[in-house]
PDB file of N, CA and C in Angstrom:
ATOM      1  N   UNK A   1      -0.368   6.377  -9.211  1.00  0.00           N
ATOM      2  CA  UNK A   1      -0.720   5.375 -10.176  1.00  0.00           C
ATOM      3  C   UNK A   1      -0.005   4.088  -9.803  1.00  0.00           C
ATOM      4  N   UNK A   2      -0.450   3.422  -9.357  1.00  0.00           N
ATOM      5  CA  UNK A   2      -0.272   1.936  -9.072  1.00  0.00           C
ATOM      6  C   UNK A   2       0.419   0.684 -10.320  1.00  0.00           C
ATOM      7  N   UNK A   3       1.580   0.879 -10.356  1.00  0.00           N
ATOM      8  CA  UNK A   3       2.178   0.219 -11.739  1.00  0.00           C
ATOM      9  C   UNK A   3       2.850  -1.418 -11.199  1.00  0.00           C
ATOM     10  N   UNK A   4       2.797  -2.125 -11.951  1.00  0.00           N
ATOM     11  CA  UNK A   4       4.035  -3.253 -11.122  1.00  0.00           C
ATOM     12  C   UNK A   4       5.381  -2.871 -11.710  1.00  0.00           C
ATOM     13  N   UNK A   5       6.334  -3.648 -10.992  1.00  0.00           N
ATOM     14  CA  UNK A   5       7.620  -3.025 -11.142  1.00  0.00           C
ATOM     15  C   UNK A   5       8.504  -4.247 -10.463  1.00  0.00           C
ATOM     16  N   UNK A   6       9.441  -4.831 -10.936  1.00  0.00           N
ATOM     17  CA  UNK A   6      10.425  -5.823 -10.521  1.00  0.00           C
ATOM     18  C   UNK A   6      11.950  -5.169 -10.140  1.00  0.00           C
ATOM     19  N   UNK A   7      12.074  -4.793  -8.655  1.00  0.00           N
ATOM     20  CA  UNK A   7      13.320  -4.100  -8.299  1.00  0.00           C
ATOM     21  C   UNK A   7      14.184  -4.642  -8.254  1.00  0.00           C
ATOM     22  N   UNK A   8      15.225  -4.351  -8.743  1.00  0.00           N
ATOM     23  CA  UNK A   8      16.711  -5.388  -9.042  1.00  0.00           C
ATOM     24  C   UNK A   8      17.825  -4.573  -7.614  1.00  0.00           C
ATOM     25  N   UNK A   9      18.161  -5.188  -6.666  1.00  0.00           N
ATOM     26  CA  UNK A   9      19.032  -4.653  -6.005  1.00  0.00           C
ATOM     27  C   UNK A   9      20.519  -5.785  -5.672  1.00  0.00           C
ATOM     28  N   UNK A  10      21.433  -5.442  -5.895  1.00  0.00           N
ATOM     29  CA  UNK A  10      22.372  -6.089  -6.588  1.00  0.00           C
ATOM     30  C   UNK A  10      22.311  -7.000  -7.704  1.00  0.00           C
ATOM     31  N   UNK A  11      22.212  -8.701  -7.687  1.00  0.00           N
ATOM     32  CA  UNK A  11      22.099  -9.340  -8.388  1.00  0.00           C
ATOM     33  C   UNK A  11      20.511 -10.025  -8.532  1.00  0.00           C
ATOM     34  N   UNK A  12      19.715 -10.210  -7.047  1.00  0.00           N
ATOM     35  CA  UNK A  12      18.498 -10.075  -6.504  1.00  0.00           C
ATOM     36  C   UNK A  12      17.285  -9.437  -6.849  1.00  0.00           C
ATOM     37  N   UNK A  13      16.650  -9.939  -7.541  1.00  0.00           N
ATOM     38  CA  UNK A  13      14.778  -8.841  -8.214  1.00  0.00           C
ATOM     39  C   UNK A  13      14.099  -9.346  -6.975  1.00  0.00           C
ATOM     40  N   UNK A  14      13.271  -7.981  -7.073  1.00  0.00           N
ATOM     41  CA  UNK A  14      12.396  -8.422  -5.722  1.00  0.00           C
ATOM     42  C   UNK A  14      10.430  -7.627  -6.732  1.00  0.00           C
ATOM     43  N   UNK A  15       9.353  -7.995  -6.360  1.00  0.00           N
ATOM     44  CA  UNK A  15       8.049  -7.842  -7.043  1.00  0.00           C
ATOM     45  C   UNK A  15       7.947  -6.862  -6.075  1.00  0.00           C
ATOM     46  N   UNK A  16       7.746  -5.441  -6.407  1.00  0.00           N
ATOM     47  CA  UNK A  16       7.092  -4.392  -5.905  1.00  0.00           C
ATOM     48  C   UNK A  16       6.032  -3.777  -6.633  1.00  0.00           C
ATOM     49  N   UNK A  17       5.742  -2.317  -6.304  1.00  0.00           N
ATOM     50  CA  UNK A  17       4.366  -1.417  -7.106  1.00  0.00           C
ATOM     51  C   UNK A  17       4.624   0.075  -6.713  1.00  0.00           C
ATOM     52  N   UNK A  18       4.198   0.482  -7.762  1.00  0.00           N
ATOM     53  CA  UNK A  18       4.405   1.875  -7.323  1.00  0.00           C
ATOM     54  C   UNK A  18       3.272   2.628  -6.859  1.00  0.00           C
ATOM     55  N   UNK A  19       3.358   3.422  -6.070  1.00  0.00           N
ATOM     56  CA  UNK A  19       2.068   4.075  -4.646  1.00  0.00           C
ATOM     57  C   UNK A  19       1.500   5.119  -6.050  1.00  0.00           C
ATOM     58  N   UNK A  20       2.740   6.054  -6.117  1.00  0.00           N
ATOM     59  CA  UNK A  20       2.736   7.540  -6.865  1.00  0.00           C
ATOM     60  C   UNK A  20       3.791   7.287  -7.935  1.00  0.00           C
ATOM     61  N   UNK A  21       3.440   8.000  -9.332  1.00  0.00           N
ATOM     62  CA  UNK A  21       4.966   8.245 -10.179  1.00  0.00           C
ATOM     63  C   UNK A  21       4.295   9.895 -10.542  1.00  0.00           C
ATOM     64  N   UNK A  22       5.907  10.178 -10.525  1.00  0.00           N
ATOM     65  CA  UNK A  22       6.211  11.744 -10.847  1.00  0.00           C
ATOM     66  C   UNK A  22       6.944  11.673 -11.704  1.00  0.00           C
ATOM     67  N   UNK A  23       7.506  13.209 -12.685  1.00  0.00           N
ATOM     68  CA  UNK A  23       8.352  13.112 -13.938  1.00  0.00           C
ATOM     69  C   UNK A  23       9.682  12.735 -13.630  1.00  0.00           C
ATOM     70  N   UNK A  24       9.918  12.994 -11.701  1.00  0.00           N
ATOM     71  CA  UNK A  24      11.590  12.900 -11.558  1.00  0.00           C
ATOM     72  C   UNK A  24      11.747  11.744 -10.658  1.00  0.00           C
ATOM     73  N   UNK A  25      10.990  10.821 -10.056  1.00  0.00           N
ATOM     74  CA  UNK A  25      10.453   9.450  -9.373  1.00  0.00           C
ATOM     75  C   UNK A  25       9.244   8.669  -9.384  1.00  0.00           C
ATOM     76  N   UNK A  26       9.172   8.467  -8.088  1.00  0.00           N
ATOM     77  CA  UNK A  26       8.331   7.591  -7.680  1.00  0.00           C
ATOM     78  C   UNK A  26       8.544   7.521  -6.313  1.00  0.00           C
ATOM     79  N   UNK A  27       6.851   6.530  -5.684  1.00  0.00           N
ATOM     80  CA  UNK A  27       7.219   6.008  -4.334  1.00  0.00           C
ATOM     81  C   UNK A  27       6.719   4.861  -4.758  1.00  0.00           C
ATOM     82  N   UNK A  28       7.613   3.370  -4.059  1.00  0.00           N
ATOM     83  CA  UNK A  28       7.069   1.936  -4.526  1.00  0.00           C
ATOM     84  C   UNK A  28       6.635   1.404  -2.793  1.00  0.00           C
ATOM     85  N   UNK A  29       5.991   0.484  -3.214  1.00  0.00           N
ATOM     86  CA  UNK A  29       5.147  -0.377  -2.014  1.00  0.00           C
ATOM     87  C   UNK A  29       5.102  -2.043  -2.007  1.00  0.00           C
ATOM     88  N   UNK A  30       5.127  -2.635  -1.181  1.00  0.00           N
ATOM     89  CA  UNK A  30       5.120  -3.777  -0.991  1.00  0.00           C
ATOM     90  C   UNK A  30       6.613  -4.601  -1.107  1.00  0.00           C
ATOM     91  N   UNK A  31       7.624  -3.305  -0.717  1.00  0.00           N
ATOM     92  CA  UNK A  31       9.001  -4.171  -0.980  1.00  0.00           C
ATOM     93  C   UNK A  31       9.450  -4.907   0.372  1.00  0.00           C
ATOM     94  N   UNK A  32       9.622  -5.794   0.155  1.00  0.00           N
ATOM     95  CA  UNK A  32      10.377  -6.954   1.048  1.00  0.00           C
ATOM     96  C   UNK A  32      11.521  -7.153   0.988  1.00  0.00           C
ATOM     97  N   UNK A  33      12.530  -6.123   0.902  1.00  0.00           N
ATOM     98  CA  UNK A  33      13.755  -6.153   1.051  1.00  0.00           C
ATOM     99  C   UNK A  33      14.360  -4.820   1.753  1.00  0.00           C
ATOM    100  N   UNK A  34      15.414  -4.827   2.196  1.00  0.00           N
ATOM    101  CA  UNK A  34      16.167  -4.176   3.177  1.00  0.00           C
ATOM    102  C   UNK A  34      16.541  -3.134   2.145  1.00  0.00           C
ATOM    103  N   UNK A  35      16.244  -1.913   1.976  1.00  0.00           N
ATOM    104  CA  UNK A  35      16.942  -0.972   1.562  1.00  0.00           C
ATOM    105  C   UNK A  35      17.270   0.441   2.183  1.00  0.00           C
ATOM    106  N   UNK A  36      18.389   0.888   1.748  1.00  0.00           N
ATOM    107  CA  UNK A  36      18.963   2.217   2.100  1.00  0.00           C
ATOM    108  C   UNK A  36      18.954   3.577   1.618  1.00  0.00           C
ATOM    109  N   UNK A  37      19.141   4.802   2.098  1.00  0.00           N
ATOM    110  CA  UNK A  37      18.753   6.195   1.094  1.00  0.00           C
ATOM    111  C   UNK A  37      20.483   6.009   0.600  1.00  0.00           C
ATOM    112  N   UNK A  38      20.481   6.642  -0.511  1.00  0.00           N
ATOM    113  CA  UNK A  38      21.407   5.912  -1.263  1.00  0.00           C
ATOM    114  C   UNK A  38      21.628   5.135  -1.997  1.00  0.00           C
ATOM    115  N   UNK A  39      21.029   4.393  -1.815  1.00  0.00           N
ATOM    116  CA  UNK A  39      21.153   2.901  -3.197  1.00  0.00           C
ATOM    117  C   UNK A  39      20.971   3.206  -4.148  1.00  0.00           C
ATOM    118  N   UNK A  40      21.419   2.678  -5.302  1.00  0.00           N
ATOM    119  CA  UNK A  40      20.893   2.416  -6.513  1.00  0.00           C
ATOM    120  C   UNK A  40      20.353   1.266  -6.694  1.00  0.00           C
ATOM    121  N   UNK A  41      19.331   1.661  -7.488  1.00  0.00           N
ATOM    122  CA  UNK A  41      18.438   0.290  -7.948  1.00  0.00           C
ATOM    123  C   UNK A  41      18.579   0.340  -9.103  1.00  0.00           C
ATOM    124  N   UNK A  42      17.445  -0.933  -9.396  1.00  0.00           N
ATOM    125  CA  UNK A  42      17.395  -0.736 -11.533  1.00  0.00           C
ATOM    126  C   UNK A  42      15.877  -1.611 -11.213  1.00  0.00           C
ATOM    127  N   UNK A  43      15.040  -0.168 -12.119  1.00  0.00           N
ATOM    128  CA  UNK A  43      13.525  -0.813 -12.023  1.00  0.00           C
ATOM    129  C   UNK A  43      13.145  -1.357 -13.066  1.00  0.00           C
ATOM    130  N   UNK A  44      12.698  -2.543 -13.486  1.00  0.00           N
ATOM    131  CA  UNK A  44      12.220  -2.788 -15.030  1.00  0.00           C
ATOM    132  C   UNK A  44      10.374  -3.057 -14.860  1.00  0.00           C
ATOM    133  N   UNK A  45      10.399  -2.622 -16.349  1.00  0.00           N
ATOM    134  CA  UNK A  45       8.629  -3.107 -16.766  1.00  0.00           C
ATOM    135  C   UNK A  45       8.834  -3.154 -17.790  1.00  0.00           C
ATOM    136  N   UNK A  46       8.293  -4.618 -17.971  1.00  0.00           N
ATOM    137  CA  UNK A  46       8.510  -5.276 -19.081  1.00  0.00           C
ATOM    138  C   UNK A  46      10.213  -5.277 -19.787  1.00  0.00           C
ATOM    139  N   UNK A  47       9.935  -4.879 -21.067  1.00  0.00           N
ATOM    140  CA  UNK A  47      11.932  -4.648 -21.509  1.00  0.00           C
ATOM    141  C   UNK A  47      12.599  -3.850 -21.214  1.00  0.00           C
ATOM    142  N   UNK A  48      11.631  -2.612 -20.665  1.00  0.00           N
ATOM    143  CA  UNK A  48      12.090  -1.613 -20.125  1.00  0.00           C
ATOM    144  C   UNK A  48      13.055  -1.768 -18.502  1.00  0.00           C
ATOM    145  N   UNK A  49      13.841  -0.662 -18.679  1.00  0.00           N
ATOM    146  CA  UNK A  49      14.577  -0.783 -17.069  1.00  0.00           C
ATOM    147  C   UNK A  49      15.477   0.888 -16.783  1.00  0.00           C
ATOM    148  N   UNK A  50      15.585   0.987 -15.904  1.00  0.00           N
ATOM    149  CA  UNK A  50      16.320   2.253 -15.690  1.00  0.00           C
ATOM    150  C   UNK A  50      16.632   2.056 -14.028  1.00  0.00           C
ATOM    151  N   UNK A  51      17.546   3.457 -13.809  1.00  0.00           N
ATOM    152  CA  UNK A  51      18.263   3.538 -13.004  1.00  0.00           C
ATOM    153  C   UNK A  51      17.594   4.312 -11.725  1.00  0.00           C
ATOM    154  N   UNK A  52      17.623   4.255 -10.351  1.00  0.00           N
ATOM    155  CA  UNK A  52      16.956   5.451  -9.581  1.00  0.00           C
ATOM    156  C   UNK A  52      17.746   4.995  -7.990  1.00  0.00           C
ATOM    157  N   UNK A  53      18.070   6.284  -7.718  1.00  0.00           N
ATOM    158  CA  UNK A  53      18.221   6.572  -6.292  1.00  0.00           C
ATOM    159  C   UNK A  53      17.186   6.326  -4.919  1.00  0.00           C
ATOM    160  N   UNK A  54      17.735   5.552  -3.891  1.00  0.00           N
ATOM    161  CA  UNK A  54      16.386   5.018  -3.155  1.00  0.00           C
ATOM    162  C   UNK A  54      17.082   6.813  -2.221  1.00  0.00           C
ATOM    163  N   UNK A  55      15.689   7.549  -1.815  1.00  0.00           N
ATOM    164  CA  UNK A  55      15.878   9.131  -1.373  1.00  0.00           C
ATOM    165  C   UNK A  55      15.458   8.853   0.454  1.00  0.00           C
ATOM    166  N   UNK A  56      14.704   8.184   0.316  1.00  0.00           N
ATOM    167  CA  UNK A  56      14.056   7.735   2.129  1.00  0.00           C
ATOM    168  C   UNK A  56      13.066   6.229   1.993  1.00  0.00           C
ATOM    169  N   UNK A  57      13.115   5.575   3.351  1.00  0.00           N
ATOM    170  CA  UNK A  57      12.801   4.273   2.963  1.00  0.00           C
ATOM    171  C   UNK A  57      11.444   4.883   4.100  1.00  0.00           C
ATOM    172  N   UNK A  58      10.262   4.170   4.781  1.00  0.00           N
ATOM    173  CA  UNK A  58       9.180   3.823   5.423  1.00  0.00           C
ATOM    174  C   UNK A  58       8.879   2.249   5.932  1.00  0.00           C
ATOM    175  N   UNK A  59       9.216   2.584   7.225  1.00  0.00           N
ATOM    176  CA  UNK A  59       8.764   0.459   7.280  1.00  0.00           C
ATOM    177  C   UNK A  59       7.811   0.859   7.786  1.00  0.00           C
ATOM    178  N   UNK A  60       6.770   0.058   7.129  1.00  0.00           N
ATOM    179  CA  UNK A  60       5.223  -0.436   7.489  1.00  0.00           C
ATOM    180  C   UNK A  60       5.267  -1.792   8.480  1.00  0.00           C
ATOM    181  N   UNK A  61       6.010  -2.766   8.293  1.00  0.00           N
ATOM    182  CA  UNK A  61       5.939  -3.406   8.911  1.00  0.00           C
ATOM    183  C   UNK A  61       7.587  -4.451   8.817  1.00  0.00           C
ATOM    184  N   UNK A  62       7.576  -5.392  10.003  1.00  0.00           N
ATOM    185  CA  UNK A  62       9.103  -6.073   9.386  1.00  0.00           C
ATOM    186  C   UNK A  62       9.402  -6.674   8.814  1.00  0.00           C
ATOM    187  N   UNK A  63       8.561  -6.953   7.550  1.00  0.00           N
ATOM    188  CA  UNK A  63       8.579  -7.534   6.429  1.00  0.00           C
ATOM    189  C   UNK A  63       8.390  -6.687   5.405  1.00  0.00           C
ATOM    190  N   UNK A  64       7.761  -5.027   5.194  1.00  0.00           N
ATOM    191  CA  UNK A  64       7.589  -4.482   4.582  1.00  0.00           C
ATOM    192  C   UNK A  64       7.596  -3.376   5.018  1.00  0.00           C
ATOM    193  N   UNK A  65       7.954  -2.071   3.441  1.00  0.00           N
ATOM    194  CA  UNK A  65       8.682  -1.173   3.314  1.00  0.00           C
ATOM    195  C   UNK A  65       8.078  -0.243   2.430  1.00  0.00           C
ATOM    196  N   UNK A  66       7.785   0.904   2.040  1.00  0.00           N
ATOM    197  CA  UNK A  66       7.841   2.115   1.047  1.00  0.00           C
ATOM    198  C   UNK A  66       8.962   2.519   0.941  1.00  0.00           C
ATOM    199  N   UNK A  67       9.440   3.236  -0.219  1.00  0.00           N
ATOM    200  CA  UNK A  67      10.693   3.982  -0.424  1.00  0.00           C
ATOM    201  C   UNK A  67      10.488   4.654  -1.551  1.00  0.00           C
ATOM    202  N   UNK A  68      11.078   5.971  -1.465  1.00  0.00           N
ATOM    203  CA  UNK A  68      10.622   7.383  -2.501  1.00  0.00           C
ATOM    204  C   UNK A  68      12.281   7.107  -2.949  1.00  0.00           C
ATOM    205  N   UNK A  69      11.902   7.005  -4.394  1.00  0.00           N
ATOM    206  CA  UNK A  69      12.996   6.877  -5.297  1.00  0.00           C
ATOM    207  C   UNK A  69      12.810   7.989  -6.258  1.00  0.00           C
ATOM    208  N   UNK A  70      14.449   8.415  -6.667  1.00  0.00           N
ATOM    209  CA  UNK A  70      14.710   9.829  -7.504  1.00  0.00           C
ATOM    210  C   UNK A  70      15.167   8.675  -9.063  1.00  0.00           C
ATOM    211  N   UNK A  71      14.626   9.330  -9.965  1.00  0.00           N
ATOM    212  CA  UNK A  71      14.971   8.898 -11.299  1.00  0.00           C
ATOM    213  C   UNK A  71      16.508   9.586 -11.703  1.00  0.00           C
ATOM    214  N   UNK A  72      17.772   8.760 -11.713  1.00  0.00           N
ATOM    215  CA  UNK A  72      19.271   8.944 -12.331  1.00  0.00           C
ATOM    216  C   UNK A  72      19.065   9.024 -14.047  1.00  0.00           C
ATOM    217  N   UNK A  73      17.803   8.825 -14.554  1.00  0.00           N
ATOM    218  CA  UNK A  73      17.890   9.600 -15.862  1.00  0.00           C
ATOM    219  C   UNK A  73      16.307   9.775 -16.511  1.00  0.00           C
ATOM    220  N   UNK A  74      16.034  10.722 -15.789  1.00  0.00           N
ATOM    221  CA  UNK A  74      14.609  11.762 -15.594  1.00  0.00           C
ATOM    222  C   UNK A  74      14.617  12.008 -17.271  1.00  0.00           C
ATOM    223  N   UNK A  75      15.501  12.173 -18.018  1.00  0.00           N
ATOM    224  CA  UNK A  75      14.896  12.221 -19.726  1.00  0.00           C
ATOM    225  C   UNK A  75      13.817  10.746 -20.264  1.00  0.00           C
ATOM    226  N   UNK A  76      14.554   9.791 -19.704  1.00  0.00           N
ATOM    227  CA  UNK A  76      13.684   8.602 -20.034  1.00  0.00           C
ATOM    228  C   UNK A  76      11.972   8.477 -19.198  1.00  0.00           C
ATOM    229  N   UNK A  77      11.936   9.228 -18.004  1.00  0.00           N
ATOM    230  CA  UNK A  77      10.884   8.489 -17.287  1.00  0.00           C
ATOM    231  C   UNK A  77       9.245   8.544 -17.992  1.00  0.00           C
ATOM    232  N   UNK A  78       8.555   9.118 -18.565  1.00  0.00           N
ATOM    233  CA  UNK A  78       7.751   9.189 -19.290  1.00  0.00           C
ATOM    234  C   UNK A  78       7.636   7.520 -20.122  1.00  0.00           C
ATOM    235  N   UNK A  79       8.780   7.531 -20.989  1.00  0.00           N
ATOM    236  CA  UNK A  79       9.150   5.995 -21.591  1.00  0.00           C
ATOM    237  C   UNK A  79       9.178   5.059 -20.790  1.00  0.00           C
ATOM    238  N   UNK A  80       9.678   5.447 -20.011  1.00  0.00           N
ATOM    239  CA  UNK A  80       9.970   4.000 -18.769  1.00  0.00           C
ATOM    240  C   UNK A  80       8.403   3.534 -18.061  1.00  0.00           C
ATOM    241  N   UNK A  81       7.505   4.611 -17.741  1.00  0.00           N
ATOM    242  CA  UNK A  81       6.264   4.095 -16.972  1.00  0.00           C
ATOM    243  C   UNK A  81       5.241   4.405 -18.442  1.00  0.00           C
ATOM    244  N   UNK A  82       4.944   4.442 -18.999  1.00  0.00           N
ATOM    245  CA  UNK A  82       4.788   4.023 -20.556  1.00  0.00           C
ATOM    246  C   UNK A  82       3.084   5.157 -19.863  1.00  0.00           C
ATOM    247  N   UNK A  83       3.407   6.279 -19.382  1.00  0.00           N
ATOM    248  CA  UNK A  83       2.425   7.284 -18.970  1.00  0.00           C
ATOM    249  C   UNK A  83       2.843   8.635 -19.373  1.00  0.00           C
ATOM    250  N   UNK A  84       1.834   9.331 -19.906  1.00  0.00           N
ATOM    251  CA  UNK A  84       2.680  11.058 -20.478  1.00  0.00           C
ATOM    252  C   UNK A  84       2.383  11.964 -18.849  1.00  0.00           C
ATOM    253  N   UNK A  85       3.427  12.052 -18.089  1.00  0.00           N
ATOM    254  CA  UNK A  85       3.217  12.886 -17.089  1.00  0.00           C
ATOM    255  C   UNK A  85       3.311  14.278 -17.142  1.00  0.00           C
ATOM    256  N   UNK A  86       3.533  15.171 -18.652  1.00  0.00           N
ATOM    257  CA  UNK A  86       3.694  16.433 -18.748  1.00  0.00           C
ATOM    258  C   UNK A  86       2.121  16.772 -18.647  1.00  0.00           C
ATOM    259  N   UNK A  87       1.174  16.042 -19.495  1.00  0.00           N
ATOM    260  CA  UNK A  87      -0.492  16.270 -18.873  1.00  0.00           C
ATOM    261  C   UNK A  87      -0.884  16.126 -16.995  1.00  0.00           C
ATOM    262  N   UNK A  88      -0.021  15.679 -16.208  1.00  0.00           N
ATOM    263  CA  UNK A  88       0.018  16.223 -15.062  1.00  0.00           C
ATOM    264  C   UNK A  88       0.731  17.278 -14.165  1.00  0.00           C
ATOM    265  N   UNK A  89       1.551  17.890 -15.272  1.00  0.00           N
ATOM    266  CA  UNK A  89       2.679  19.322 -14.749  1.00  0.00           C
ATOM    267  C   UNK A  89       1.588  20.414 -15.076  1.00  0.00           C
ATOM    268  N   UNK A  90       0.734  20.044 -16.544  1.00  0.00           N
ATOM    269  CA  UNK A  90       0.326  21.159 -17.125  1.00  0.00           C
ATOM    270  C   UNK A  90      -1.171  21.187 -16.169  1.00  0.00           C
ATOM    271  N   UNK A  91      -1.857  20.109 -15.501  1.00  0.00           N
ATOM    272  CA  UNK A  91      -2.435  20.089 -14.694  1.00  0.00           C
ATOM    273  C   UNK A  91      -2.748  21.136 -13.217  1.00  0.00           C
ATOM    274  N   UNK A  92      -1.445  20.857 -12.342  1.00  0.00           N
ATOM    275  CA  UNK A  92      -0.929  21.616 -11.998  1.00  0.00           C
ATOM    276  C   UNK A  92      -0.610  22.806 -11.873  1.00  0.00           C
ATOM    277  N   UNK A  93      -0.223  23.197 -12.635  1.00  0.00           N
ATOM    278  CA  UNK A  93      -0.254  24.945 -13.558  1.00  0.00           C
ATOM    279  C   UNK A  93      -1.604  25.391 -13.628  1.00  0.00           C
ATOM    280  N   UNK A  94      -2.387  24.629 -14.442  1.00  0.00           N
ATOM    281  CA  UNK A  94      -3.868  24.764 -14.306  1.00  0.00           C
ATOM    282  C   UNK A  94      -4.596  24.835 -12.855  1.00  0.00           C
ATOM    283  N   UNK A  95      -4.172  24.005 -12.148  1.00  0.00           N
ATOM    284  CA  UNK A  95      -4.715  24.078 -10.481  1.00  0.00           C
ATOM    285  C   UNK A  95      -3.948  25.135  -9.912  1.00  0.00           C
ATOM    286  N   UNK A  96      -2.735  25.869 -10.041  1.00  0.00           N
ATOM    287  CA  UNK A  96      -2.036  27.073  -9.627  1.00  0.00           C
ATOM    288  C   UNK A  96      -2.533  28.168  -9.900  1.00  0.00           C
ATOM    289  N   UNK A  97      -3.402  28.433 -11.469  1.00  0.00           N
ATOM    290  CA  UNK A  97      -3.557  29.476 -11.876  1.00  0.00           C
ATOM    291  C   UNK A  97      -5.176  29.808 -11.164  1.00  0.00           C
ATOM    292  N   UNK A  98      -5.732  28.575 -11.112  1.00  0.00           N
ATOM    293  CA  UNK A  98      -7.305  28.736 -10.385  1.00  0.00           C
ATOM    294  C   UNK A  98      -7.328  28.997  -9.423  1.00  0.00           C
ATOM    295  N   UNK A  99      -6.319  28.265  -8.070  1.00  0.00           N
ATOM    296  CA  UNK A  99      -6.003  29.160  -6.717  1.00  0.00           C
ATOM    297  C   UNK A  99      -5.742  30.712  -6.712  1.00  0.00           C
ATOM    298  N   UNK A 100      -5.151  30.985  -7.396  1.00  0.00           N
ATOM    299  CA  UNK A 100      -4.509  32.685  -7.666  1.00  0.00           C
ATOM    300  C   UNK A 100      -5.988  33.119  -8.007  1.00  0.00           C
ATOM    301  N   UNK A 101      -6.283  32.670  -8.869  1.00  0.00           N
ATOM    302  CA  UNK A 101      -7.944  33.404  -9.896  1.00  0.00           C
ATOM    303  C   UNK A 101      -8.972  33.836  -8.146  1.00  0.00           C
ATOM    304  N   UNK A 102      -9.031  32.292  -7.255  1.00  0.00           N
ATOM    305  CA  UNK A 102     -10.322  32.303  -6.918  1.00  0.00           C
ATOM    306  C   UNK A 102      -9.482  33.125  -5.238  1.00  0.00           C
ATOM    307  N   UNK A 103      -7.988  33.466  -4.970  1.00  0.00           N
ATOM    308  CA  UNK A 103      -7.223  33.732  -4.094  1.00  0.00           C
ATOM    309  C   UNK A 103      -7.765  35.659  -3.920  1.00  0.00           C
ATOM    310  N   UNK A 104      -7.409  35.572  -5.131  1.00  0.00           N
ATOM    311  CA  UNK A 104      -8.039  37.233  -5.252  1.00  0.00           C
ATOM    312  C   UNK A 104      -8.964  38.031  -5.826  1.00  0.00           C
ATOM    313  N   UNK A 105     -10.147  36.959  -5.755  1.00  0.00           N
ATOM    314  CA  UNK A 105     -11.411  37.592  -5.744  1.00  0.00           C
ATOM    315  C   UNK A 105     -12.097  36.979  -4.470  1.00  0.00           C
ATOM    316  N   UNK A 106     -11.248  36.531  -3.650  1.00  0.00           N
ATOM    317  CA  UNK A 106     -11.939  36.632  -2.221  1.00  0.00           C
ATOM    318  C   UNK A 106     -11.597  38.146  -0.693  1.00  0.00           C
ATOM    319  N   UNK A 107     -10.795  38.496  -1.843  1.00  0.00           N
ATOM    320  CA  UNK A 107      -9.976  39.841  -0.969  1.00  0.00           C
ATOM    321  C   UNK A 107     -11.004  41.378  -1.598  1.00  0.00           C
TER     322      UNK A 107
END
Protein backbone atom coordinates (compact mmCIF):
# COMPACT_ATOMS: atom_id res chain seq x y z
CA UNK A 1 0.00 0.00 0.00
CA UNK A 2 1.57 3.05 -1.20
CA UNK A 3 1.20 5.74 1.75
CA UNK A 4 3.25 9.15 1.92
CA UNK A 5 5.39 9.44 4.79
CA UNK A 6 7.94 12.33 5.87
CA UNK A 7 11.23 10.51 7.35
CA UNK A 8 12.87 12.41 10.07
CA UNK A 9 16.57 11.23 10.36
CA UNK A 10 18.33 13.22 12.91
CA UNK A 11 17.17 16.76 12.84
CA UNK A 12 16.54 16.46 8.77
CA UNK A 13 12.78 15.21 7.16
CA UNK A 14 13.23 13.83 4.01
CA UNK A 15 9.47 13.01 1.51
CA UNK A 16 9.34 9.29 1.06
CA UNK A 17 6.36 6.38 0.41
CA UNK A 18 5.80 3.30 1.45
CA UNK A 19 6.19 0.17 -1.29
CA UNK A 20 4.42 -2.46 1.41
CA UNK A 21 3.10 -1.95 5.21
CA UNK A 22 2.89 -4.94 7.51
CA UNK A 23 1.60 -5.13 11.29
CA UNK A 24 5.46 -5.10 12.42
CA UNK A 25 6.92 -2.54 9.37
CA UNK A 26 7.19 -1.51 6.26
CA UNK A 27 9.33 -1.04 3.07
CA UNK A 28 9.60 2.88 1.97
CA UNK A 29 10.69 4.16 -1.57
CA UNK A 30 11.91 7.13 -3.09
CA UNK A 31 14.33 8.04 -0.17
CA UNK A 32 17.11 10.36 -0.99
CA UNK A 33 19.07 10.07 1.86
CA UNK A 34 21.95 7.95 3.08
CA UNK A 35 20.75 5.43 5.46
CA UNK A 36 22.00 2.53 7.59
CA UNK A 37 20.58 -1.04 9.07
CA UNK A 38 20.39 0.23 12.39
CA UNK A 39 19.10 3.57 12.47
CA UNK A 40 16.41 4.87 14.01
CA UNK A 41 14.06 6.94 12.33
CA UNK A 42 10.75 8.72 13.26
CA UNK A 43 8.02 8.38 10.49
CA UNK A 44 5.12 10.88 10.64
CA UNK A 45 1.61 11.14 8.73
CA UNK A 46 0.01 13.80 9.35
CA UNK A 47 0.11 14.32 13.56
CA UNK A 48 0.90 11.08 13.72
CA UNK A 49 4.71 9.83 14.17
CA UNK A 50 6.46 6.81 15.57
CA UNK A 51 9.58 5.15 15.92
CA UNK A 52 11.22 2.24 13.48
CA UNK A 53 14.43 0.48 12.92
CA UNK A 54 15.96 0.88 9.30
CA UNK A 55 16.53 -3.59 9.01
CA UNK A 56 18.33 -3.43 5.23
CA UNK A 57 18.66 -0.52 2.85
CA UNK A 58 18.44 -1.25 -1.49
CA UNK A 59 20.07 1.42 -3.76
CA UNK A 60 18.19 1.72 -6.89
CA UNK A 61 20.11 4.28 -7.93
CA UNK A 62 22.75 7.14 -6.45
CA UNK A 63 20.30 9.25 -5.58
CA UNK A 64 17.87 6.68 -4.49
CA UNK A 65 17.12 4.01 -2.03
CA UNK A 66 14.41 1.35 -0.52
CA UNK A 67 14.76 0.35 3.04
CA UNK A 68 12.66 -2.36 5.07
CA UNK A 69 11.99 -0.81 8.36
CA UNK A 70 10.93 -2.80 11.74
CA UNK A 71 8.23 -0.88 13.83
CA UNK A 72 10.04 -0.05 17.78
CA UNK A 73 6.35 0.06 18.87
CA UNK A 74 4.29 -2.53 16.74
CA UNK A 75 1.17 -1.84 19.42
CA UNK A 76 0.65 1.53 17.67
CA UNK A 77 1.11 0.52 13.91
CA UNK A 78 -2.46 -0.06 12.78
CA UNK A 79 -3.00 3.79 14.31
CA UNK A 80 -0.04 5.07 12.82
CA UNK A 81 -0.90 3.99 8.94
CA UNK A 82 -4.60 4.79 9.79
CA UNK A 83 -5.21 0.93 7.93
CA UNK A 84 -6.71 -2.24 9.99
CA UNK A 85 -3.97 -4.80 9.00
CA UNK A 86 -5.42 -7.68 11.26
CA UNK A 87 -8.05 -8.08 8.02
CA UNK A 88 -4.75 -8.97 6.26
CA UNK A 89 -3.28 -11.63 8.99
CA UNK A 90 -6.81 -13.09 8.99
CA UNK A 91 -6.45 -13.09 5.18
CA UNK A 92 -3.62 -15.05 5.24
CA UNK A 93 -4.85 -17.73 7.55
CA UNK A 94 -7.61 -17.86 5.10
CA UNK A 95 -5.05 -18.33 2.10
CA UNK A 96 -3.13 -21.04 4.51
CA UNK A 97 -6.12 -22.95 5.24
CA UNK A 98 -7.14 -23.16 1.28
CA UNK A 99 -3.53 -24.35 0.34
CA UNK A 100 -3.81 -27.26 2.99
CA UNK A 101 -7.74 -27.84 1.76
CA UNK A 102 -6.72 -27.90 -2.07
CA UNK A 103 -2.80 -29.58 -0.86
CA UNK A 104 -4.65 -32.73 0.10
CA UNK A 105 -7.14 -33.41 -2.16
CA UNK A 106 -4.58 -33.50 -4.82
CA UNK A 107 -2.81 -36.62 -3.12
Amino acid sequence: MVLPVKVAVDTITHLAHTIDITPSGARLGTLRTQLQPGMIITLRRGLKKAEFRVQWIRQLSPNELQAGIESLEPQKQNNFWGVNLSDQSEAKKDMQALLTLLSSRSK
